[in-house]
Protein backbone atom coordinates (compact mmCIF):
# COMPACT_ATOMS: atom_id res chain seq x y z
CA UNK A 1 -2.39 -1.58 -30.93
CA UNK A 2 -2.20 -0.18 -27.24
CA UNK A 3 -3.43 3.14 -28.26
CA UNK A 4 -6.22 2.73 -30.68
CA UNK A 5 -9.33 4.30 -29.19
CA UNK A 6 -11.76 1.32 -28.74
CA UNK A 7 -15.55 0.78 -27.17
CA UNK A 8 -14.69 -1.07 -24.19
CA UNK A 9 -17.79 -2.84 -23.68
CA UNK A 10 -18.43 -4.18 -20.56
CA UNK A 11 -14.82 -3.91 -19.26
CA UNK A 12 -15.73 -0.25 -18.10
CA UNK A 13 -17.80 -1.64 -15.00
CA UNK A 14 -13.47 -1.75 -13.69
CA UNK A 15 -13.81 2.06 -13.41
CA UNK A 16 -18.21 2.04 -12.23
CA UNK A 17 -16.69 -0.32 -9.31
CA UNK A 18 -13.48 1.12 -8.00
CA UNK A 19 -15.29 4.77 -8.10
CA UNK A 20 -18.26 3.03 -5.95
CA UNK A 21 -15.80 1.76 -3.47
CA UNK A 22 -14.10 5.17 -3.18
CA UNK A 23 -17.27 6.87 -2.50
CA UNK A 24 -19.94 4.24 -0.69
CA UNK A 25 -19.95 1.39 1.90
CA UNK A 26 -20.54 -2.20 1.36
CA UNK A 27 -23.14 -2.29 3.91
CA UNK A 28 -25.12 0.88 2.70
CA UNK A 29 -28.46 0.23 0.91
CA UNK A 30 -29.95 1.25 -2.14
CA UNK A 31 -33.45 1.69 -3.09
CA UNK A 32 -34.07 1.07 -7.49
CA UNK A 33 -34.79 4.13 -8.63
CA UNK A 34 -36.77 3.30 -11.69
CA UNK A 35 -37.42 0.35 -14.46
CA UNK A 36 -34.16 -0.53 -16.06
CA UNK A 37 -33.93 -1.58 -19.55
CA UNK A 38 -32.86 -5.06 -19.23
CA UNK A 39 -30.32 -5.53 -21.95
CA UNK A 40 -27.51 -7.99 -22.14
CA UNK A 41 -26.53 -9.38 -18.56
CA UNK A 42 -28.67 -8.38 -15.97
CA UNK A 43 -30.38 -9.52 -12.27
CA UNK A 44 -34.09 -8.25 -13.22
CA UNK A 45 -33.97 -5.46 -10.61
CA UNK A 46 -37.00 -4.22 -10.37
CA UNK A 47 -38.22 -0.40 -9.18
CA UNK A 48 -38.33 -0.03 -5.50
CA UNK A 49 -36.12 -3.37 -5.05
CA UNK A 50 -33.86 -2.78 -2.24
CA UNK A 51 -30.44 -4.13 -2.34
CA UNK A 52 -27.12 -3.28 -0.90
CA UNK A 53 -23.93 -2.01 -2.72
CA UNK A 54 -22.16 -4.89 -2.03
CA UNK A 55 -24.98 -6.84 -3.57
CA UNK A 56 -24.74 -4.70 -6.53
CA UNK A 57 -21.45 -4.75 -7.11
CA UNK A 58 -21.31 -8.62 -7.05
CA UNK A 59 -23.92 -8.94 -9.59
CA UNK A 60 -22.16 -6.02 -11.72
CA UNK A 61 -18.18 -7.60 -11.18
CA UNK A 62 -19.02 -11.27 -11.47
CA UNK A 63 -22.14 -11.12 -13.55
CA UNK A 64 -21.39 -8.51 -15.72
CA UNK A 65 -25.28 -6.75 -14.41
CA UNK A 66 -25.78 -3.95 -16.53
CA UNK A 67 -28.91 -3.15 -14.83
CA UNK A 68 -26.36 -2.95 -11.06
CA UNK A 69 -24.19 -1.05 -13.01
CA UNK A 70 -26.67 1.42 -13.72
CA UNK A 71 -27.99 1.55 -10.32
CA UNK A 72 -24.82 1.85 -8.83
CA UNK A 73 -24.15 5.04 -11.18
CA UNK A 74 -26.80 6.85 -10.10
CA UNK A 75 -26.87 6.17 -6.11
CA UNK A 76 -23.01 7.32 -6.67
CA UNK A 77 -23.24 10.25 -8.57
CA UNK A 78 -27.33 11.56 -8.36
CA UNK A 79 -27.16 10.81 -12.73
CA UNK A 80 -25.58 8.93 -14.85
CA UNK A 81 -24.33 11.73 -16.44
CA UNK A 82 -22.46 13.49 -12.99
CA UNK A 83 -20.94 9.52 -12.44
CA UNK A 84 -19.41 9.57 -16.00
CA UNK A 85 -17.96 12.98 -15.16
CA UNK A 86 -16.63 11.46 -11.98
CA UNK A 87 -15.68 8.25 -14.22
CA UNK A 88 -13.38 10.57 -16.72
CA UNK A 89 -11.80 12.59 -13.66
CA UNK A 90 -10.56 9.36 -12.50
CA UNK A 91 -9.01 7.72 -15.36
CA UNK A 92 -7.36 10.82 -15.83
CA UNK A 93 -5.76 10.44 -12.25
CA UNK A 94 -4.93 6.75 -12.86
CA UNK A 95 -2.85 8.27 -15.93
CA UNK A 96 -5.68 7.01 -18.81
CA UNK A 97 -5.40 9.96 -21.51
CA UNK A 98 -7.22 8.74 -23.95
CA UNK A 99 -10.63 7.81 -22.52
CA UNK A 100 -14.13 9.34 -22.19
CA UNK A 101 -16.71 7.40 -20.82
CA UNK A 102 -20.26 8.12 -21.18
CA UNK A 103 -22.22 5.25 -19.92
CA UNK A 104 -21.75 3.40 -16.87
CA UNK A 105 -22.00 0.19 -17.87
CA UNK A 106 -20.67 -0.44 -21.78
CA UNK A 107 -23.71 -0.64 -23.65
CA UNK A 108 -23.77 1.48 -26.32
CA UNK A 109 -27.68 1.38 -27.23
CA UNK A 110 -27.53 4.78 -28.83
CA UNK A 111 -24.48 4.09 -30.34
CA UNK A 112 -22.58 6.81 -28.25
CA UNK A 113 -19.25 7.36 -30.87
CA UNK A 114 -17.68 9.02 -27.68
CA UNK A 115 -17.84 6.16 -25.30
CA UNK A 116 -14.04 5.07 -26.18
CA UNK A 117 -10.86 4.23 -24.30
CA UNK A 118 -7.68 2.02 -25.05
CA UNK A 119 -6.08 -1.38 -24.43
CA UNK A 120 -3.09 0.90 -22.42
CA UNK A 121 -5.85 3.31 -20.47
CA UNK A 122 -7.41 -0.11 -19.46
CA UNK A 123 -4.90 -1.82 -18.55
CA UNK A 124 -3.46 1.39 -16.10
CA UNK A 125 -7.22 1.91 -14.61
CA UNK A 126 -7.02 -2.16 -13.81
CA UNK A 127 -4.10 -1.69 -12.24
CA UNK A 128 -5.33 1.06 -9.76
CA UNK A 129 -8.17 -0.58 -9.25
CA UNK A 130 -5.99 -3.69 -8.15
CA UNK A 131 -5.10 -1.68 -5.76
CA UNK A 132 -7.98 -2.37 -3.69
CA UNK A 133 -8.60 -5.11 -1.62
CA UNK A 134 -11.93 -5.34 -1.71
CA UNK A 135 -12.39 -4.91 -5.86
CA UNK A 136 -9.38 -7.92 -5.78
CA UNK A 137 -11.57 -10.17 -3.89
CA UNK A 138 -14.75 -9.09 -6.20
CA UNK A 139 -13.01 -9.83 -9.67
CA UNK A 140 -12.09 -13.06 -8.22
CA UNK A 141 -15.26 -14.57 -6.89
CA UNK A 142 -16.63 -17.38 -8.92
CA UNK A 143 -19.93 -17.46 -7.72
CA UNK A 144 -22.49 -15.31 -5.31
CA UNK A 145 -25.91 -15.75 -4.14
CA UNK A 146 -28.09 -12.55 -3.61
CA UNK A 147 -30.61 -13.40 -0.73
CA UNK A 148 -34.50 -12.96 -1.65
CA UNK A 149 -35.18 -9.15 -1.61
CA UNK A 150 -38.44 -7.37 -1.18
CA UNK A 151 -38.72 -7.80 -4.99
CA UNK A 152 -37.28 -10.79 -5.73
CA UNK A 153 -36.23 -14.20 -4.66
CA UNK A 154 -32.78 -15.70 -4.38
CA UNK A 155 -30.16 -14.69 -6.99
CA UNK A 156 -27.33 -16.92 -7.96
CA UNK A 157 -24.56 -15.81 -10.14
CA UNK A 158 -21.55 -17.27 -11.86
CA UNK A 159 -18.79 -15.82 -13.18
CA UNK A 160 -18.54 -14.50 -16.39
CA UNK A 161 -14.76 -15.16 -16.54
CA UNK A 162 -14.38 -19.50 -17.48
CA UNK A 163 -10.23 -18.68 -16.72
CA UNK A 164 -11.21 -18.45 -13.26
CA UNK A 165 -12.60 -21.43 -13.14
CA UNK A 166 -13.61 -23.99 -16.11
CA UNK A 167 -11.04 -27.26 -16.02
CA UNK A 168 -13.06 -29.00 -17.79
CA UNK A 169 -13.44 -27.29 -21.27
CA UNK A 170 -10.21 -26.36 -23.29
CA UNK A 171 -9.36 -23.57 -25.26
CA UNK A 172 -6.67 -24.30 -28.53
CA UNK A 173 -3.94 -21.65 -28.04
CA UNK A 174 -0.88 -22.84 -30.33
CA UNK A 175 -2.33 -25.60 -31.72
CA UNK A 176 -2.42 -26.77 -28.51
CA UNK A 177 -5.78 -27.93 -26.34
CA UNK A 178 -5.47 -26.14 -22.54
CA UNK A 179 -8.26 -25.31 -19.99
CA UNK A 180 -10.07 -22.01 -19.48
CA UNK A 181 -8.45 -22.21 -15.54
CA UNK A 182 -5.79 -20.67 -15.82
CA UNK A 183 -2.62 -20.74 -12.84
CA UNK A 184 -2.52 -17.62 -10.93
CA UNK A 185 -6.06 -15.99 -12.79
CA UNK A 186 -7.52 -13.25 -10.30
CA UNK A 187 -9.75 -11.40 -12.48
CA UNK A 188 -10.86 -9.35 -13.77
CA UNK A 189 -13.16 -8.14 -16.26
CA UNK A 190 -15.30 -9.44 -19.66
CA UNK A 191 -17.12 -7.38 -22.12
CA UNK A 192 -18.95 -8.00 -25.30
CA UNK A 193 -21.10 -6.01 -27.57
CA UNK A 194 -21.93 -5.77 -31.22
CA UNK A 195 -19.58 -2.95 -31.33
CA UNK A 196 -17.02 -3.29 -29.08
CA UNK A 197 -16.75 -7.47 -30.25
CA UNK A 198 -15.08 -9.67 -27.51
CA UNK A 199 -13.24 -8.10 -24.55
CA UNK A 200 -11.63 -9.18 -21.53
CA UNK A 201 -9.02 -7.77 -19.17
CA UNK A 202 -7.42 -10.63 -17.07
CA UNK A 203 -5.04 -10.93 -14.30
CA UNK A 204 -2.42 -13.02 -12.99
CA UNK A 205 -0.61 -13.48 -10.14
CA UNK A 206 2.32 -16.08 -9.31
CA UNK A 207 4.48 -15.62 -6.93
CA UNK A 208 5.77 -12.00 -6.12
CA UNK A 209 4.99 -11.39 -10.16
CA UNK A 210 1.51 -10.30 -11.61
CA UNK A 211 0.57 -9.23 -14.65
CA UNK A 212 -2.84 -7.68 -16.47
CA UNK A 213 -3.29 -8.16 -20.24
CA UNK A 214 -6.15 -6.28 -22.10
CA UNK A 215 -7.73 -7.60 -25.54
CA UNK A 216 -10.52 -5.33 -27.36
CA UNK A 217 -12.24 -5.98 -30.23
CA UNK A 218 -11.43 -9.95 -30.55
CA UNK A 219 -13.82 -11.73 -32.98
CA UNK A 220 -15.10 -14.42 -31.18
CA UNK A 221 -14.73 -15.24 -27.64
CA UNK A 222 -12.55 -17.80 -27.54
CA UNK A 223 -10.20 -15.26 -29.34
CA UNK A 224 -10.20 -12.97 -25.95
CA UNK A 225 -9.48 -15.53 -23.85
CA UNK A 226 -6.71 -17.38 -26.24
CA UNK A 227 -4.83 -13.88 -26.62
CA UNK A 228 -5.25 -13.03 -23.12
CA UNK A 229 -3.54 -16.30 -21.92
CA UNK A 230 -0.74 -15.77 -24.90
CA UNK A 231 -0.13 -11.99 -23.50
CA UNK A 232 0.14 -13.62 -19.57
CA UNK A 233 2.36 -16.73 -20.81
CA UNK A 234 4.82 -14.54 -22.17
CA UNK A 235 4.86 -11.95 -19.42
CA UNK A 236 5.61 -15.38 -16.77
CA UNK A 237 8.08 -17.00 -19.63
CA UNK A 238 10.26 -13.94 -19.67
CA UNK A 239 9.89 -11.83 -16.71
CA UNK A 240 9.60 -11.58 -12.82
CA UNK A 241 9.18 -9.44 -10.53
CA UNK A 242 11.28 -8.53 -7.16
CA UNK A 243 10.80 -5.89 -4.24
CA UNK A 244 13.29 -3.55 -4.43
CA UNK A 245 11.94 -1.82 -0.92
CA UNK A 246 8.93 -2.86 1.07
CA UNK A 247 6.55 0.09 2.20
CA UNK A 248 6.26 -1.93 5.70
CA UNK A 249 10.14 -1.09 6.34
CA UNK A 250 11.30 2.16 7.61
CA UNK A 251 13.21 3.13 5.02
CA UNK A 252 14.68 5.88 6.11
CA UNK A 253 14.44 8.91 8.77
CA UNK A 254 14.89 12.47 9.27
CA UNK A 255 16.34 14.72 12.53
CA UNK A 256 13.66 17.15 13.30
CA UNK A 257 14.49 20.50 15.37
CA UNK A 258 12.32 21.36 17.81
CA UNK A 259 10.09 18.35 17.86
CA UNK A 260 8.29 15.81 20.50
CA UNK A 261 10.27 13.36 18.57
CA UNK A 262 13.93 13.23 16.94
CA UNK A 263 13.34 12.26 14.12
CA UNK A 264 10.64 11.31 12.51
CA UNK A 265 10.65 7.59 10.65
CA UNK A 266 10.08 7.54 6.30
CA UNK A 267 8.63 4.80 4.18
CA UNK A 268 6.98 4.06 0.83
CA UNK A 269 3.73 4.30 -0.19
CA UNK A 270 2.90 0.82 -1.80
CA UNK A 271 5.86 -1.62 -2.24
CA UNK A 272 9.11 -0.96 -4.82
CA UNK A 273 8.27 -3.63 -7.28
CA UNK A 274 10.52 -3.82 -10.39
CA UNK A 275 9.39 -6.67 -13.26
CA UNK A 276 12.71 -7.41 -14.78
CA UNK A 277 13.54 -10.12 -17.33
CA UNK A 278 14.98 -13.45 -16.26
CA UNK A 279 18.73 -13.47 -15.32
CA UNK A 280 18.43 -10.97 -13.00
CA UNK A 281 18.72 -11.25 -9.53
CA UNK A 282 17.64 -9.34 -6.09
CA UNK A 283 20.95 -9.17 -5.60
CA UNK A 284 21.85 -7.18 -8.77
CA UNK A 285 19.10 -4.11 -7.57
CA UNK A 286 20.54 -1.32 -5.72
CA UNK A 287 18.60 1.35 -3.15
CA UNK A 288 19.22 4.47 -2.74
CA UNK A 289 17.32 6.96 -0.64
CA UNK A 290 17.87 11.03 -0.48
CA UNK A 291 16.52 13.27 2.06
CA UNK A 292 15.05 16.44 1.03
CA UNK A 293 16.99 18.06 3.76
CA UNK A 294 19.09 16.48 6.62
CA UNK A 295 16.72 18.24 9.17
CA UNK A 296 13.61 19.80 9.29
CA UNK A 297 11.63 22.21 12.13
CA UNK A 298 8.16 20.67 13.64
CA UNK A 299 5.76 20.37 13.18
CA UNK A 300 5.26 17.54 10.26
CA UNK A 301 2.05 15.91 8.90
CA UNK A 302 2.46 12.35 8.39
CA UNK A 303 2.58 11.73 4.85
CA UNK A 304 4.96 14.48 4.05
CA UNK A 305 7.25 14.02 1.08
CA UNK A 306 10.45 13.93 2.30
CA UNK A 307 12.67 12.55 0.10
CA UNK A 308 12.61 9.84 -2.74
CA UNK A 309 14.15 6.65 -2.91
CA UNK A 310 15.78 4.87 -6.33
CA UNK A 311 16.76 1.92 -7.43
CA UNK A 312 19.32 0.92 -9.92
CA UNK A 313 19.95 -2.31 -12.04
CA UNK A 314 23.82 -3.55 -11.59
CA UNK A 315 24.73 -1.47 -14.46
CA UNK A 316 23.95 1.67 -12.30
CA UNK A 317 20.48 2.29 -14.72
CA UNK A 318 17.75 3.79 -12.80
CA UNK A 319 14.35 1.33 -12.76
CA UNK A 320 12.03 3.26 -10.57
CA UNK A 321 11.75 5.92 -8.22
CA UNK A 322 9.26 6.75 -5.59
CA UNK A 323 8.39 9.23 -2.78
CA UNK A 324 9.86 8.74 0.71
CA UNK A 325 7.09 9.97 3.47
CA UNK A 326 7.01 10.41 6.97
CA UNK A 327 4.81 7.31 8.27
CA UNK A 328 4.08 9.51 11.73
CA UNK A 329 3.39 13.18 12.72
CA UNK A 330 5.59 14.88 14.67
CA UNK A 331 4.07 17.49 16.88
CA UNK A 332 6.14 20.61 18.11
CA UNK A 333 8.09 20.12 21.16
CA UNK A 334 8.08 21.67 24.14
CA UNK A 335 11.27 24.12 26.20
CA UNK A 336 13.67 20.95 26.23
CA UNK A 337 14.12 20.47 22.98
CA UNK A 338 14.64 24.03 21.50
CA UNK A 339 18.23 22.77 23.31
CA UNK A 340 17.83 19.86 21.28
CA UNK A 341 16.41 17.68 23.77
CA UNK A 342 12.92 16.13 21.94
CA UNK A 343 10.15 15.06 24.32
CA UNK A 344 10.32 11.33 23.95
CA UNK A 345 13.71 12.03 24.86
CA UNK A 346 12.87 13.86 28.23
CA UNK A 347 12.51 10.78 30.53
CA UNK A 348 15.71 9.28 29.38
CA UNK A 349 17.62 12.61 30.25
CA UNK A 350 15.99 12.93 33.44
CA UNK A 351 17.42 9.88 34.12
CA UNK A 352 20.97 10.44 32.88
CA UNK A 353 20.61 13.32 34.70
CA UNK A 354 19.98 12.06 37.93
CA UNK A 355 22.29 9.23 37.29
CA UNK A 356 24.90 11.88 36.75
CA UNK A 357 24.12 13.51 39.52
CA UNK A 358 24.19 10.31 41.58
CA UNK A 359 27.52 9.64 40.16
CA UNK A 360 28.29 13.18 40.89
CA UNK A 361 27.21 12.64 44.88
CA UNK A 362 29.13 9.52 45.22
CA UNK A 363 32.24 11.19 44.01
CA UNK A 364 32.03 13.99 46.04
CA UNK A 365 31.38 11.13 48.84
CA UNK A 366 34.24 9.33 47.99
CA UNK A 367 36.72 11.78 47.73
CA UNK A 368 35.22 13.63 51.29
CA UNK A 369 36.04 10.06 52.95
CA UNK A 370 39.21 9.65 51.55
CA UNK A 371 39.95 12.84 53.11
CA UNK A 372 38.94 11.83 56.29
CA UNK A 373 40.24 8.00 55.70
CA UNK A 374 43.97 9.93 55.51
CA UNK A 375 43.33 12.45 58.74
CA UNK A 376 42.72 9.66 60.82
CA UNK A 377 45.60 7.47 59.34
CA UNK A 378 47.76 10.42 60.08
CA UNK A 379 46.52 10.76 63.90
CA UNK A 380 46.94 7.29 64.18
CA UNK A 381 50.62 7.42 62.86
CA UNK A 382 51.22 10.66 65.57
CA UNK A 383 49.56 8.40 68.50
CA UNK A 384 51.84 5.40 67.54
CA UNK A 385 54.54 7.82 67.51
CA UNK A 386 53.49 9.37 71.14
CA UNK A 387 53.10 5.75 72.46
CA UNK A 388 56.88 4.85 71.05
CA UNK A 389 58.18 7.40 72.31
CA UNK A 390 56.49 6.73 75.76
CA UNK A 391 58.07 3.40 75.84
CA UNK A 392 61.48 4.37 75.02
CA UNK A 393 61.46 6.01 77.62
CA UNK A 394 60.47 3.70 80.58
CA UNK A 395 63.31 1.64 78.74
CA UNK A 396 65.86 4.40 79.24
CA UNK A 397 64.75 6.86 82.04
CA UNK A 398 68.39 8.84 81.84
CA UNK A 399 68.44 9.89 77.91
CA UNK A 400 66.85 12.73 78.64
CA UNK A 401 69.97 13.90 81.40
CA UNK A 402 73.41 14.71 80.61
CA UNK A 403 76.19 12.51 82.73
């Protein structure tokens, strides 16, 4: 049931934290506004409690805080009305078209009927928000201790995730007992409320292959987790994933016309990954790139679309496409290369120019004294001649008279 419009509970904190990292830094600190109804999971914050927003968004991503999440919202977005606005505008730009958030944290204490999403929207906001490095290492941390504050004193959290962590206690999935810990687990989100029952998005990586399964609405939480891990088994049973291009590879380049530099060098975004099911191979996935045009005019902005790059299964099906970009600007060039000489290129014509004209110079050398290496052969050949004839005649004084 992908698409059925569900409260997410606390699994919309994903969204609260990857807007919060778009917009603020780590290190930046944040004053409590006001007394926060403490309900459900929270760190006590108290009014005029100072804290950081990397604080904050420990206690919200590993705690489950609704009182951070709160917080957060409205050093973010001046309300939490104007952050749920900014919430909605970015699932719609992660490709989520049936959500509407409005609360910042999941708790529906006025039993907000528009505070809805689905399994799919989740699932393609997680992966955006996967994205980031620093949300990756968040939704993975098992445990963080908030240092005493002007309000408070030392803060240590858990997890609220056990599949991160707990080896000890099993889980029956199949009839079959199996920790909480689960291979490969890297987040990422829990949520629970009398509405929205038992939630959790998780995530798992092995190898080059990683996978996010969503559950809403489970009836107990040991249902979450067991469906979660069910969803992830399958997805490692039956599929992996392989690079089809690397966006740290030049991928391809275009000639520019009038340019500091020839060409100018194209890549990918984020990496070409295509999850395919086992029995395929690297080797059976085909790239093909296609420029836009075979050469452009400077000045380009790096980042220009340039092209696009495909790749096709061994029956010649397409799997994915994505832009090609220019990973560098290139500036206009200067009088050289509107004869198709770029700048970078300047000092190595200078030098094949001056190598030519060396080359040039020692031909016109060479041939000037094998000019003069045959005029003095030749004089030499007349003065052996002179000399000959000199001595034939001391050895016959009378040829030159007729007896």
């Amino acid at each position: 049931n992908i698409d059925d419009r569900r409260d997410p509970a606390s699994i919309t904190k994903i969204l609260n934290c990857l807007i919060v990292l778009e917009t603020m830094e780590m290190s930046q600190k944040i004053t409590v506004p006001y007394n926060i109804e403490q309900i459900g999971h929270n760190i006590d914050l108290k009014k005029g409690e100072i804290l950081t927003v990397e604080q904050l968004l420990y206690a919200m991503m590993v705690y489950s805080a609704n009182d951070a999440a709160e917080v957060l919202a409205v050093a973010a977005g001046g309300s939490v009305e104007n952050f749920c606005d900014m919430m909605n505008k970015r699932a719609e730009m992660c490709g989520a078209e049936n959500t509407n958030f409005t609360n910042a944290n999941g708790l529906n204490t006025w039993g907000q009927e528009n505070h809805r999403t689905t399994a799919y929207d989740l699932a393609l906001i997680a992966k955006e928000a996967m994205k980031n490095k620093t949300f990756r290492k968040l939704v993975s941390t098992v445990t963080y201790t908030i240092p005493k504050t002007n309000k408070s004193t030392e803060r240590v959290l858990r997890s609220t995730n056990p599949c991160l962590y707990v080896k000890k206690k099993t889980i029956e999935i199949d009839g079959i007992e199996r920790p909480y810990k689960y291979r490969g687990m890297n987040g990422i989100k829990t949520g629970s409320t009398g509405t929205a029952g038992e939630c959790f998005c998780g995530s798992a990586k092995r190898g080059n292959t990683e996978f996010i399964a969503v559950v809403l609405n489970a009836e107990d939480e040991y249902e979450r987790f067991a469906d979660v891990i069910k969803l992830l088994d399958y997805g490692f049973d039956n599929y992996r994933t392989y690079t089809a291009a690397s966006s740290k590879e030049v991928l391809d380049a275009v000639k520019i016309k009038r340019g500091d530099k020839a060409e100018a060098d194209l890549s990918i975004d984020e990496d070409m990954d295509i999850t395919l099911e086992k029995g395929y191979d690297k080797s059976d996935i085909t790239v093909k790139t296609t420029l836009n045009e075979e050469k452009i005019t400077a000045p380009v902005k790096k980042g220009t679309v340039l092209g696009t790059i495909e790749a096709y299964d061994k029956k010649g099906n397409a799997l994915a496409q994505a832009e090609l970009r220019s990973i560098e600007n290139v500036n206009k060039g200067g009088p050289l290369s509107y004869i198709g000489i770029a700048d970078e290129r300047i000092p190595l014509f200078v030098i094949c120019l001056a190598v030519a004209l060396i080359a040039f110079a020692a031909v016109r050398i060479a041939i000037r004294r094998a000019k003069y290496n045959r005029r003095m052969r030749r004089r030499a050949q007349r003065q052996r001649h002179i000399r000959k004839r000199e001595r034939d005649k001391v050895k016959n004084p009378f040829d030159d008279f007729d007896i």
